[in-house]
Every structure is written in structure tokens, then in C-alpha cells.
PDB file of N, CA and C in Angstrom:
ATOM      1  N   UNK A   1     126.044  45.471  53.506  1.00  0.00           N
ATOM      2  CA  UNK A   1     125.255  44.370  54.003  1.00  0.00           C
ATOM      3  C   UNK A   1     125.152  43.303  52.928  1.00  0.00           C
ATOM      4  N   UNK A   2     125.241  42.432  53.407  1.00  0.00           N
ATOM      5  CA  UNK A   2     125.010  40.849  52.343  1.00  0.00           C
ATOM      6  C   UNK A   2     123.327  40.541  53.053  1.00  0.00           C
ATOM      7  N   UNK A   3     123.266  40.250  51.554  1.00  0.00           N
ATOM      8  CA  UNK A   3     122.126  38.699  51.951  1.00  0.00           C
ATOM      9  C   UNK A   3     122.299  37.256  52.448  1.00  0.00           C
ATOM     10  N   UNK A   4     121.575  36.790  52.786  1.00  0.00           N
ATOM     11  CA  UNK A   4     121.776  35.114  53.388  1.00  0.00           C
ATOM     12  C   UNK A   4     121.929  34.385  52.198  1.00  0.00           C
ATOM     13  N   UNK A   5     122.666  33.498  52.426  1.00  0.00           N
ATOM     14  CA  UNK A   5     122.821  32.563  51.245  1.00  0.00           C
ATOM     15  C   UNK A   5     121.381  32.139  50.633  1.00  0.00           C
ATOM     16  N   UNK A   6     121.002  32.146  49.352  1.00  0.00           N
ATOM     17  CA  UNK A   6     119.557  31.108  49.158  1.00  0.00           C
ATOM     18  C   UNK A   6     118.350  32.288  49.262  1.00  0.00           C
ATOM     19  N   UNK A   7     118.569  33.593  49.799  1.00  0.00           N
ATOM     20  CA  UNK A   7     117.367  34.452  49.579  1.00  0.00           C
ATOM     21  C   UNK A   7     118.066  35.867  48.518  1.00  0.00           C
ATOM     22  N   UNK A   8     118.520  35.920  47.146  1.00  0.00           N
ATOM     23  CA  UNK A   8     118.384  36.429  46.669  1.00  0.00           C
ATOM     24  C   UNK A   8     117.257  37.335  46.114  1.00  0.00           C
ATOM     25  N   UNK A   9     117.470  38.645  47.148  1.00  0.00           N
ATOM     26  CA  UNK A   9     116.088  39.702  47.072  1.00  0.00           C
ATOM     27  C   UNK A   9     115.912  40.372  46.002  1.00  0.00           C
ATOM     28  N   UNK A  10     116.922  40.244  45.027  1.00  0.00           N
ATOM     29  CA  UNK A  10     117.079  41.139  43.937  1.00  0.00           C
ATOM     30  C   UNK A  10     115.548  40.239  42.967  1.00  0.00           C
ATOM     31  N   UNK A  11     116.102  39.092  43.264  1.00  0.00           N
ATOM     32  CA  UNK A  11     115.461  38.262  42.137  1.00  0.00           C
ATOM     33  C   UNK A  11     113.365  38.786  42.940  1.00  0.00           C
ATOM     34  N   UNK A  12     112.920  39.435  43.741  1.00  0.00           N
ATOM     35  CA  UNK A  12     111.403  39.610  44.069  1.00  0.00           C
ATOM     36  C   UNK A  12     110.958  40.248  42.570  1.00  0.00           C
ATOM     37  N   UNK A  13     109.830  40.235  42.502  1.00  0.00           N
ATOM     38  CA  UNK A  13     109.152  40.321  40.880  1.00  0.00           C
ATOM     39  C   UNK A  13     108.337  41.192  41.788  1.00  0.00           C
ATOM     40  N   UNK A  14     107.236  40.643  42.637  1.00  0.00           N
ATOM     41  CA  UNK A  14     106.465  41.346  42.807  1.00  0.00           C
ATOM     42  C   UNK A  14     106.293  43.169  44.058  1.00  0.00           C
ATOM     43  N   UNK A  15     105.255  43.663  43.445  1.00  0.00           N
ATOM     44  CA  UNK A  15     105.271  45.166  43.663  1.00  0.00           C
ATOM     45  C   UNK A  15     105.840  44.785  45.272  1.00  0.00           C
ATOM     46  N   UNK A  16     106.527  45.897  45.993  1.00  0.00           N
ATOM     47  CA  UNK A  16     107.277  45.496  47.399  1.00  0.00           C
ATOM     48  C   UNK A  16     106.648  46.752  48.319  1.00  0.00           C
ATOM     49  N   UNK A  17     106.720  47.025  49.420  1.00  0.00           N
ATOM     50  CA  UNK A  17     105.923  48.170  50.380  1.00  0.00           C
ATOM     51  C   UNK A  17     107.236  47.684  50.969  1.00  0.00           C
ATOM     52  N   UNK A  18     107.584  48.937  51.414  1.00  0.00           N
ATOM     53  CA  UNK A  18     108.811  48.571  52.334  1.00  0.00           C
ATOM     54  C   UNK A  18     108.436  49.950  53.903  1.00  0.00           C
ATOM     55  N   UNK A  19     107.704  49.100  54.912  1.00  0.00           N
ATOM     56  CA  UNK A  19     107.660  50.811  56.153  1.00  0.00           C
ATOM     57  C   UNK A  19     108.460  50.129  56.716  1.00  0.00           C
ATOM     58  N   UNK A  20     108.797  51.126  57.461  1.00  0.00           N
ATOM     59  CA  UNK A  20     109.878  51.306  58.707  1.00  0.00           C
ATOM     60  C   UNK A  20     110.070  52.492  59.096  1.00  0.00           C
ATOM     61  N   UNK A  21     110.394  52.238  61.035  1.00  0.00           N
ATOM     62  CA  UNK A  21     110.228  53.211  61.760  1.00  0.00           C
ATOM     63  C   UNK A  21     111.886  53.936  61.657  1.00  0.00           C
ATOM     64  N   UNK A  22     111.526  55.429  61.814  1.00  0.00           N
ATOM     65  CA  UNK A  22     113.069  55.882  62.081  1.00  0.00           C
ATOM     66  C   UNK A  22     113.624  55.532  63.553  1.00  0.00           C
ATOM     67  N   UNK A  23     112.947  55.003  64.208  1.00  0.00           N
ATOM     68  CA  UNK A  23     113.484  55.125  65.218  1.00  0.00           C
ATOM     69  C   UNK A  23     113.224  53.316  66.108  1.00  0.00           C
ATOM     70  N   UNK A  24     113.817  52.772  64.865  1.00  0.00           N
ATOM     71  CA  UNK A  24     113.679  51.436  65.190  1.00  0.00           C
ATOM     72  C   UNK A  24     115.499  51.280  65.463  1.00  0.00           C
ATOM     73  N   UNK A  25     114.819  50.188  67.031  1.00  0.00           N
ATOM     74  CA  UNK A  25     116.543  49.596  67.689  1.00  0.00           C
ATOM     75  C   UNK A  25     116.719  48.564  67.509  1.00  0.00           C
ATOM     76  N   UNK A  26     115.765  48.024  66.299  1.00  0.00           N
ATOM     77  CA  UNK A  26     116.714  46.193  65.721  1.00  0.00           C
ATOM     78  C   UNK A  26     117.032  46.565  64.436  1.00  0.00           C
ATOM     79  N   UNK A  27     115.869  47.067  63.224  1.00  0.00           N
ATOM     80  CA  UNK A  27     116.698  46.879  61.823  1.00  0.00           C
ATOM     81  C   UNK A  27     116.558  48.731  61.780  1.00  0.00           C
ATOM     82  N   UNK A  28     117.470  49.310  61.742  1.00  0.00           N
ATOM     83  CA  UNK A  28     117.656  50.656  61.206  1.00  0.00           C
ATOM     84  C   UNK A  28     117.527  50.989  59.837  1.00  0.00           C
ATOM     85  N   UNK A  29     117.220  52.482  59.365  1.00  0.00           N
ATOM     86  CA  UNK A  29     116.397  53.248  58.155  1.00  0.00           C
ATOM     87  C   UNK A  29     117.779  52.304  57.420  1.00  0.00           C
ATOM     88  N   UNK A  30     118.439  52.287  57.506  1.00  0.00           N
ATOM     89  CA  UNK A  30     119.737  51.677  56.964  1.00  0.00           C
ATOM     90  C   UNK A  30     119.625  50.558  56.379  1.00  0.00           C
ATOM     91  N   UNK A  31     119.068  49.457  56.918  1.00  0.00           N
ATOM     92  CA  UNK A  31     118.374  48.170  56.223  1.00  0.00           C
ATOM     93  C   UNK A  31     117.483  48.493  55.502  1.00  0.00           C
ATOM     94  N   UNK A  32     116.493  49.640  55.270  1.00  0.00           N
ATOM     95  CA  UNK A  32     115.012  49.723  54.378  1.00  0.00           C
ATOM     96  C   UNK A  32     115.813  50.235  53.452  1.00  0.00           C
ATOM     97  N   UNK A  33     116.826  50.909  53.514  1.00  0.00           N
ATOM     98  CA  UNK A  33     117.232  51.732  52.084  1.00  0.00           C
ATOM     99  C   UNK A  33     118.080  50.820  51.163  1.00  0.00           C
ATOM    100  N   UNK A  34     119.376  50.486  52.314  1.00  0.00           N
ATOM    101  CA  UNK A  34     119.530  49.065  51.566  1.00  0.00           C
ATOM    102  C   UNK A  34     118.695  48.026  50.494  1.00  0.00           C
ATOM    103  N   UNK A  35     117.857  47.409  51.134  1.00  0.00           N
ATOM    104  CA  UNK A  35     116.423  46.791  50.268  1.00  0.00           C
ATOM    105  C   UNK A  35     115.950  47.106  49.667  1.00  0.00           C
ATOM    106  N   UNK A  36     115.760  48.802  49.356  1.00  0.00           N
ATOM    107  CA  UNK A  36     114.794  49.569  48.228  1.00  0.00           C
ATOM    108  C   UNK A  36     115.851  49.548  47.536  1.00  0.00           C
ATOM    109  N   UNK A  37     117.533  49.627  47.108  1.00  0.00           N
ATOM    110  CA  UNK A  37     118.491  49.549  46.407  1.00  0.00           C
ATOM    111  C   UNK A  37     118.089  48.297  45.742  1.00  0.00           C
ATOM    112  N   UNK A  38     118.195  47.004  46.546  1.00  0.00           N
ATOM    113  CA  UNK A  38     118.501  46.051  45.808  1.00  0.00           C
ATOM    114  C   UNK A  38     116.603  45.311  45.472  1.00  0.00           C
ATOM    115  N   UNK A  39     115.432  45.539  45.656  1.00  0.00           N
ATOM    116  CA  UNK A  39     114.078  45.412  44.845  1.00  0.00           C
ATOM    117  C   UNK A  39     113.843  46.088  43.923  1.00  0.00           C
ATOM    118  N   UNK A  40     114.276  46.235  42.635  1.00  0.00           N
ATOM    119  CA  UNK A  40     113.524  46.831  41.868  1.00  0.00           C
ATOM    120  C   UNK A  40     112.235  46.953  42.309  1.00  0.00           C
ATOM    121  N   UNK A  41     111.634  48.664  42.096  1.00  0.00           N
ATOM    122  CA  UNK A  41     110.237  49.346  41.880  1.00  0.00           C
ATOM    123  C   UNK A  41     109.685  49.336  43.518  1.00  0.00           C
ATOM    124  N   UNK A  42     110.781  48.692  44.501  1.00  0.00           N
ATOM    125  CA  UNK A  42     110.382  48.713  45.669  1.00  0.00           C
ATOM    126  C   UNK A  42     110.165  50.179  46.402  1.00  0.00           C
ATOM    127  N   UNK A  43     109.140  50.305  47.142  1.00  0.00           N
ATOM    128  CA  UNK A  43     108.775  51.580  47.877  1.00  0.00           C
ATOM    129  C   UNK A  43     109.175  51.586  49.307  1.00  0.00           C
ATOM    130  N   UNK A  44     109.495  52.539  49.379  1.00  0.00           N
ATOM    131  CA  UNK A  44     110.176  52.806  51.322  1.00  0.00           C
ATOM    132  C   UNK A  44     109.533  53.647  51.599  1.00  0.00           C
ATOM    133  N   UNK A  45     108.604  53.572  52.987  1.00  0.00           N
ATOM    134  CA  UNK A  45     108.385  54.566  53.349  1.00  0.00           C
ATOM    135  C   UNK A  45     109.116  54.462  54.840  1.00  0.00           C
ATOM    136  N   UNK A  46     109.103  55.716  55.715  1.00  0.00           N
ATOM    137  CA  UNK A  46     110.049  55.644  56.800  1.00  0.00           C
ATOM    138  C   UNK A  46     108.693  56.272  57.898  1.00  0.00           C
ATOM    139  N   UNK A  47     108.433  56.017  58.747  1.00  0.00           N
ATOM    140  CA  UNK A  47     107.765  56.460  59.604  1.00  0.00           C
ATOM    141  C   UNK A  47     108.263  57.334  60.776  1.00  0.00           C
ATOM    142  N   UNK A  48     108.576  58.777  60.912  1.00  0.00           N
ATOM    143  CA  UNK A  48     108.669  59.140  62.526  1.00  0.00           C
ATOM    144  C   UNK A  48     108.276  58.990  63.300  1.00  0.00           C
ATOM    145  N   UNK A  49     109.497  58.398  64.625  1.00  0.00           N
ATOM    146  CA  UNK A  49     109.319  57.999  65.534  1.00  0.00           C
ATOM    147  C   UNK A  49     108.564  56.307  65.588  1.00  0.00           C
ATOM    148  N   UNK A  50     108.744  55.978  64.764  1.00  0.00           N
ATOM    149  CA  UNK A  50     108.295  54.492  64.142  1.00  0.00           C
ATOM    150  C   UNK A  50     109.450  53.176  65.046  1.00  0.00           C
ATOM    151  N   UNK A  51     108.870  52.249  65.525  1.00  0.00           N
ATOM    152  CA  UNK A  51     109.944  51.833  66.547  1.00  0.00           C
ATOM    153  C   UNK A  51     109.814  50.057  65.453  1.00  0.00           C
ATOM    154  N   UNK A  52     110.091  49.281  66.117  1.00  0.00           N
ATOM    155  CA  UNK A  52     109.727  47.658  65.338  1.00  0.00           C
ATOM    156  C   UNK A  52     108.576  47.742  65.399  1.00  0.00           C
ATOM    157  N   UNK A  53     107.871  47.918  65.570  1.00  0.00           N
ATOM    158  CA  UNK A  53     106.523  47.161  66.158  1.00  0.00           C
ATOM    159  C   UNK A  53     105.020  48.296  64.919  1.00  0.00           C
ATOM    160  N   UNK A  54     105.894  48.811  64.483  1.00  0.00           N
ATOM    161  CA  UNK A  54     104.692  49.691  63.408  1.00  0.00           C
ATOM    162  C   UNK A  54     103.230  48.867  63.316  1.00  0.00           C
ATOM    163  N   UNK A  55     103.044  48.426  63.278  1.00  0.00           N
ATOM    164  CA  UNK A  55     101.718  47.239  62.632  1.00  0.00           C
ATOM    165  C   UNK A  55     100.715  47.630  64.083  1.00  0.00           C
ATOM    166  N   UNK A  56     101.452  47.280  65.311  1.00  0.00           N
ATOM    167  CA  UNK A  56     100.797  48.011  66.020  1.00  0.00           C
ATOM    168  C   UNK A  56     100.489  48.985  66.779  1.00  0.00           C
ATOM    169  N   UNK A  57     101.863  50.172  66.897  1.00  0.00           N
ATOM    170  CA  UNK A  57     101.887  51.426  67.709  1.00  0.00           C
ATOM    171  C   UNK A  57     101.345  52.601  66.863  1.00  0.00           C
ATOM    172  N   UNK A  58     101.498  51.839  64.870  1.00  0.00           N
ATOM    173  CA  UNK A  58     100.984  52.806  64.351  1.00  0.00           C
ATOM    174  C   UNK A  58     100.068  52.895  63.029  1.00  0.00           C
ATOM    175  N   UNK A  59      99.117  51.732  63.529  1.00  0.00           N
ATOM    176  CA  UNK A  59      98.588  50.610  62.960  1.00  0.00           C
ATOM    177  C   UNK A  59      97.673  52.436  61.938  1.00  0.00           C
ATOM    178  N   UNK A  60      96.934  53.358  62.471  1.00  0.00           N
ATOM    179  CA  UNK A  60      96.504  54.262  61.723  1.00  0.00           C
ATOM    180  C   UNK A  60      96.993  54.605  60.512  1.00  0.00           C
ATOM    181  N   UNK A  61      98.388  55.079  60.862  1.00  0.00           N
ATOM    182  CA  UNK A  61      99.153  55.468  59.627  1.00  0.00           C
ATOM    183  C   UNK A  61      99.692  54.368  58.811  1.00  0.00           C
ATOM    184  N   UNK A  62      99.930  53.315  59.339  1.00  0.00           N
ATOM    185  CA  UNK A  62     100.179  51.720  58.427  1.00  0.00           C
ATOM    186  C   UNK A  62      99.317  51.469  57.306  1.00  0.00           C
ATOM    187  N   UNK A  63      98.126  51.473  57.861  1.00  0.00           N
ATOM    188  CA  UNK A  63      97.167  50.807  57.144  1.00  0.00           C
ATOM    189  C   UNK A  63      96.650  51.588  55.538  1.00  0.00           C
ATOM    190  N   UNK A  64      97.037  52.700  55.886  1.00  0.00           N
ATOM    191  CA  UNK A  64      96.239  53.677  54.577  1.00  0.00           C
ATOM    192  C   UNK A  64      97.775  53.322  53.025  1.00  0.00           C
ATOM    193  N   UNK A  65      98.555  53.291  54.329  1.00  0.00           N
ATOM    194  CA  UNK A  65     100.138  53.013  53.122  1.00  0.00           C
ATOM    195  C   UNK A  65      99.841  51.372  52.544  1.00  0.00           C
ATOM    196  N   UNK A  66      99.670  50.389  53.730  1.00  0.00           N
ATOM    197  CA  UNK A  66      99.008  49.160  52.572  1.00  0.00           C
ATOM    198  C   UNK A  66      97.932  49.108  51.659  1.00  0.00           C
ATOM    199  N   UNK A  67      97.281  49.618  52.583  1.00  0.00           N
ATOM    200  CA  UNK A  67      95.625  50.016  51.289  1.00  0.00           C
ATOM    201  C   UNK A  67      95.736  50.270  50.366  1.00  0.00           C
ATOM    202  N   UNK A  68      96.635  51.817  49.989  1.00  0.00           N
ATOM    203  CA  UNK A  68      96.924  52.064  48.539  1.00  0.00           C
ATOM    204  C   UNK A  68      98.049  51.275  47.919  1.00  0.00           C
ATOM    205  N   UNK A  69      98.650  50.327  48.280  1.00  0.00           N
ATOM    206  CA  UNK A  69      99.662  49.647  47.874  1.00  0.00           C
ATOM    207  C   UNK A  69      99.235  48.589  47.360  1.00  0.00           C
ATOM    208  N   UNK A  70      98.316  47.856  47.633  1.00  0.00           N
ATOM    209  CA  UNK A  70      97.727  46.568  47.412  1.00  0.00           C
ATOM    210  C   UNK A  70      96.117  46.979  46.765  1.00  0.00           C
ATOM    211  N   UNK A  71      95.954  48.164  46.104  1.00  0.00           N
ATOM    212  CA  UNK A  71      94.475  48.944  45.251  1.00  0.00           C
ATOM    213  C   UNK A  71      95.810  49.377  44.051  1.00  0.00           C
ATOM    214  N   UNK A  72      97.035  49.751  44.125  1.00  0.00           N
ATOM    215  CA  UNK A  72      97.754  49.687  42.754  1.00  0.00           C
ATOM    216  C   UNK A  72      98.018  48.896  41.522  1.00  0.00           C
TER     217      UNK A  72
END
């Protein structure tokens, strides 16, 4: 996978949260791992059964992974 011209992700400084669902049908675990390759110190977490829409089908388990991410 390439990046878009002009958004060099390598160059992010700051701490990164990376969720995603395994069982997402637009960007697959395949794009999050990708991205945790190229962010330094970036975190992936993968959610089962996690579809696009995490923020709200699984807003429970979301929220405790930003909480401690943004209290680090």
C-alpha cells in the first residue's frame, strides 16, 4: 500500500490509537497493521467482530481503549 501524495504518516510525532474491527468491509486488519508499521510507537488494537462503524456498535469497548490512551 502507498500513501497519498502530501500525507506522509511516517512523519506523525504524536502518541497514535489505532482500533479497528476484524470484520470491517471497507478498510481491512490489513490497513491497521500496515499503519502501525509505518507510525512509530503507534498502537493497534483489533476488535472482534468490529465492523466500520466501532465508535458506535461498540462504543463500550471503544471508549475504555481511548481513555487509557489519552490518561498516558
Amino acid at each position: 500500500m502507498r500513501s497519498s501524495p502530501g500525507l506522509p504518516v511516517e512523519r506523525i510525532a504524536a502518541p497514535t490509537l489505532l482500533l479497528w474491527g476484524d470484520a470491517d468491509p471497507i478498510s481491512p486488519v490489513a490497513v491497521g497493521r500496515h499503519l502501525q508499521g509505518r507510525i512509530a510507537g503507534s498502537q493497534l488494537h483489533v476488535l472482534p467482530g468490529g465492523g466500520h462503524d466501532l465508535a458506535i456498535t461498540m462504543a463500550d469497548r471503544v471508549a475504555p481503549l481511548i481513555a487509557r490512551h489519552l490518561s498516558a
